[in-house]
Every structure is written in C-alpha cells, then in structure tokens.
N, C-alpha and C. Protein backbone atom coordinates (compact mmCIF):
# COMPACT_ATOMS: atom_id res chain seq x y z
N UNK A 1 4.69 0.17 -13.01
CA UNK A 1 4.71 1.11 -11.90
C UNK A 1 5.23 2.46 -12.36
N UNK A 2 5.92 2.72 -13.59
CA UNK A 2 6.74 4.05 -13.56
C UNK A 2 5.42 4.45 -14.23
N UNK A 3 4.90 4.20 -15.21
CA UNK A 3 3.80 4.85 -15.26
C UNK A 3 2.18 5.12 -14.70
N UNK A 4 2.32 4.88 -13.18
CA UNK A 4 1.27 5.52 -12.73
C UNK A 4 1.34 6.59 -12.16
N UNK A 5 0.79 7.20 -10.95
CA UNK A 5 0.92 8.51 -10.89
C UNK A 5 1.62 8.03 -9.23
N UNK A 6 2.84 8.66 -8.98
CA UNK A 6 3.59 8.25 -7.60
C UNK A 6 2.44 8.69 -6.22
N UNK A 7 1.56 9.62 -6.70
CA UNK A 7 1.10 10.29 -5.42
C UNK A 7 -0.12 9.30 -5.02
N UNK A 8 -0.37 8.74 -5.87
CA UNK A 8 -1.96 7.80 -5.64
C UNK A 8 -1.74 6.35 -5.27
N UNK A 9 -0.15 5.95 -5.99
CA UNK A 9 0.15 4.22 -6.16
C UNK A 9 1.49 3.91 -5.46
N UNK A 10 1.10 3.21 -5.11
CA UNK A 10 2.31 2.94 -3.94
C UNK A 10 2.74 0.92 -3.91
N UNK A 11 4.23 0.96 -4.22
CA UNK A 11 4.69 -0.20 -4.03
C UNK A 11 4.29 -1.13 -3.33
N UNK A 12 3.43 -2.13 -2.21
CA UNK A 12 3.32 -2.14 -0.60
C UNK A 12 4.16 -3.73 -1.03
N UNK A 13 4.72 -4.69 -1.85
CA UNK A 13 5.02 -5.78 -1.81
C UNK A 13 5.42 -6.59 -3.29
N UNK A 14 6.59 -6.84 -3.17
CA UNK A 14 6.84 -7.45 -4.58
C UNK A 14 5.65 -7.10 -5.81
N UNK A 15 5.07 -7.67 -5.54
CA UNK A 15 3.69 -8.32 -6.23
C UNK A 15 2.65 -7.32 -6.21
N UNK A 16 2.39 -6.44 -5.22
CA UNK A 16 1.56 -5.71 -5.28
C UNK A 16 1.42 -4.38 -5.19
N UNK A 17 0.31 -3.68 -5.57
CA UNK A 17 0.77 -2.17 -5.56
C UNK A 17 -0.48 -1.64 -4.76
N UNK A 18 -0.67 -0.87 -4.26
CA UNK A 18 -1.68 -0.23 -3.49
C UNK A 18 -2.34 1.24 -4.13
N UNK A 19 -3.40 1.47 -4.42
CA UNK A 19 -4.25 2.59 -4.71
C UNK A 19 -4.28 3.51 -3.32
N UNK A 20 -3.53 4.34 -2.89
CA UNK A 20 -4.13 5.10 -1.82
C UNK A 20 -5.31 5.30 -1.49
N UNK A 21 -5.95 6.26 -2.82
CA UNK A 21 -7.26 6.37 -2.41
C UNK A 21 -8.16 5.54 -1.96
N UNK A 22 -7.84 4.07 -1.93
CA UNK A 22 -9.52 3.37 -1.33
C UNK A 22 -8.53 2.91 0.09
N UNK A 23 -7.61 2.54 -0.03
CA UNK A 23 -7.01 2.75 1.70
C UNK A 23 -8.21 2.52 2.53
N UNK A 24 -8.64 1.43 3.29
CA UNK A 24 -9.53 1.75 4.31
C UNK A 24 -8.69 1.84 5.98
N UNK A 25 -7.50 1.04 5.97
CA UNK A 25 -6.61 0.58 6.80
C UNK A 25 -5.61 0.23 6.94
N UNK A 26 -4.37 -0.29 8.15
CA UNK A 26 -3.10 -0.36 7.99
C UNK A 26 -3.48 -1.35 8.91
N UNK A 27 -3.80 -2.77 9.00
CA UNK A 27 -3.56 -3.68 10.34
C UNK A 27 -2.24 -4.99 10.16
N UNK A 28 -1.39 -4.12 10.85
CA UNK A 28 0.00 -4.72 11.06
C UNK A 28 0.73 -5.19 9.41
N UNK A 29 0.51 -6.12 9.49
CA UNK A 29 1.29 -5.99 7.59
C UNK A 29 -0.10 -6.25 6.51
N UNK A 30 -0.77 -6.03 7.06
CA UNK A 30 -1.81 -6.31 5.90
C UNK A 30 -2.91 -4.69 5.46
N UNK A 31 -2.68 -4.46 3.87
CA UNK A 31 -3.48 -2.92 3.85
C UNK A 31 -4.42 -3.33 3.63
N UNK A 32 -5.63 -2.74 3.89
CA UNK A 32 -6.69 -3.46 3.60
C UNK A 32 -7.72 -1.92 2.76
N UNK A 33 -7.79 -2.98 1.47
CA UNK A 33 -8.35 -1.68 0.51
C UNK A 33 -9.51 -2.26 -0.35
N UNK A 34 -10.71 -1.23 0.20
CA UNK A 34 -11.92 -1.53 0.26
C UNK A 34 -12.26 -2.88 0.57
N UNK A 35 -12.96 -4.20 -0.30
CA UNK A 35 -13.01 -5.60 0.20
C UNK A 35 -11.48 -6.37 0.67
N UNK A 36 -10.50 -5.55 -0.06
CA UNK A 36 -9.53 -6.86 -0.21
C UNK A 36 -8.66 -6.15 0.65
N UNK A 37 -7.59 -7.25 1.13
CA UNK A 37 -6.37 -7.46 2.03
C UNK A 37 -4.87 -7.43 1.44
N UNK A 38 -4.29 -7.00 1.76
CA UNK A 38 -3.16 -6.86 0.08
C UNK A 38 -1.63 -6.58 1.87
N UNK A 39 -0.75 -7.87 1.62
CA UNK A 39 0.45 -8.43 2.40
C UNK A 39 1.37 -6.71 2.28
N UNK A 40 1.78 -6.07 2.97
CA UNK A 40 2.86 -5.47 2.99
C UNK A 40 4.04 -5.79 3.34
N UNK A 41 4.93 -5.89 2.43
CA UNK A 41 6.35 -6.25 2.95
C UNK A 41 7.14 -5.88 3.91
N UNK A 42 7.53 -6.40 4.85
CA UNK A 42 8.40 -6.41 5.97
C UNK A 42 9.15 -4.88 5.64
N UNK A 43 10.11 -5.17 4.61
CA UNK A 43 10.89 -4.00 4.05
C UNK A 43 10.08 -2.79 4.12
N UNK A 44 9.14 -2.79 2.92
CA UNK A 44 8.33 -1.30 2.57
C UNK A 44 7.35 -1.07 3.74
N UNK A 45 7.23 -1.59 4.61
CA UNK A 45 5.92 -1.18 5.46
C UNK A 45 5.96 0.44 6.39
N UNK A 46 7.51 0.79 6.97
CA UNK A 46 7.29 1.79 7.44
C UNK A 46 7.46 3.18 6.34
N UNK A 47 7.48 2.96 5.26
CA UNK A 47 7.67 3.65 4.15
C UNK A 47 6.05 4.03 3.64
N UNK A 48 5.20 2.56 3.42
CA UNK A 48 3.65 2.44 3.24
C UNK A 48 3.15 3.09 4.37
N UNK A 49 3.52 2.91 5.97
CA UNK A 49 2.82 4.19 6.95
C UNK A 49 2.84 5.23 6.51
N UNK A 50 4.13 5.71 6.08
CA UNK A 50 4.53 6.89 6.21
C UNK A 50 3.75 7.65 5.40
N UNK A 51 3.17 7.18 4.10
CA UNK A 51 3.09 7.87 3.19
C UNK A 51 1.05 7.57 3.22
N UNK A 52 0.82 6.57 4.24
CA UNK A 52 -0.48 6.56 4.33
C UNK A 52 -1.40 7.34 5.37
N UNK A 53 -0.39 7.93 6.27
CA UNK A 53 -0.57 9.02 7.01
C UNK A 53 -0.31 10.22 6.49
C-alpha cells in the first residue's frame, strides 16, 4: 500500500484495497468496482465515503 499512489488507492478493509477510478458504487458496506463487490470495513467506511465523494 505505501507504494501506490494515495489519490487513486484506498484502504476499504483489512484485505482489500480499492482502485477509485473504476468505483461504480457505495451500497451500504459493500464497494462495488466494475464486476466485483469488495466488503468495506465497519471502521474505514465513513472515511471510504468521504473520499469517494
């Protein structure tokens, strides 16, 4: 994670990291980017709004 670029990649869950750019959605804890569904953590989620708005 330290080496990607902070503005594009984003933490959303232990395990996973999120690409902003394909972002299609935010439905309740789940991001959903392009085909796939990727869990946002309880913790990081109003942090993942914040920064997906």
């Amino acid at each position: 994670m330290d080496k990607l670029p902070e503005d594009i990649f984003l933490q959303v869950h232990r395990c996973y990291i999120g690409n902003l750019d394909h972002v299609v959605a935010i439905d309740g804890n789940i991001l959903k980017v392009n085909s796939h569904q990727i869990p946002i953590s309880r913790n990081l989620r109003e942090m993942v709004i914040d920064r997906f708005v």
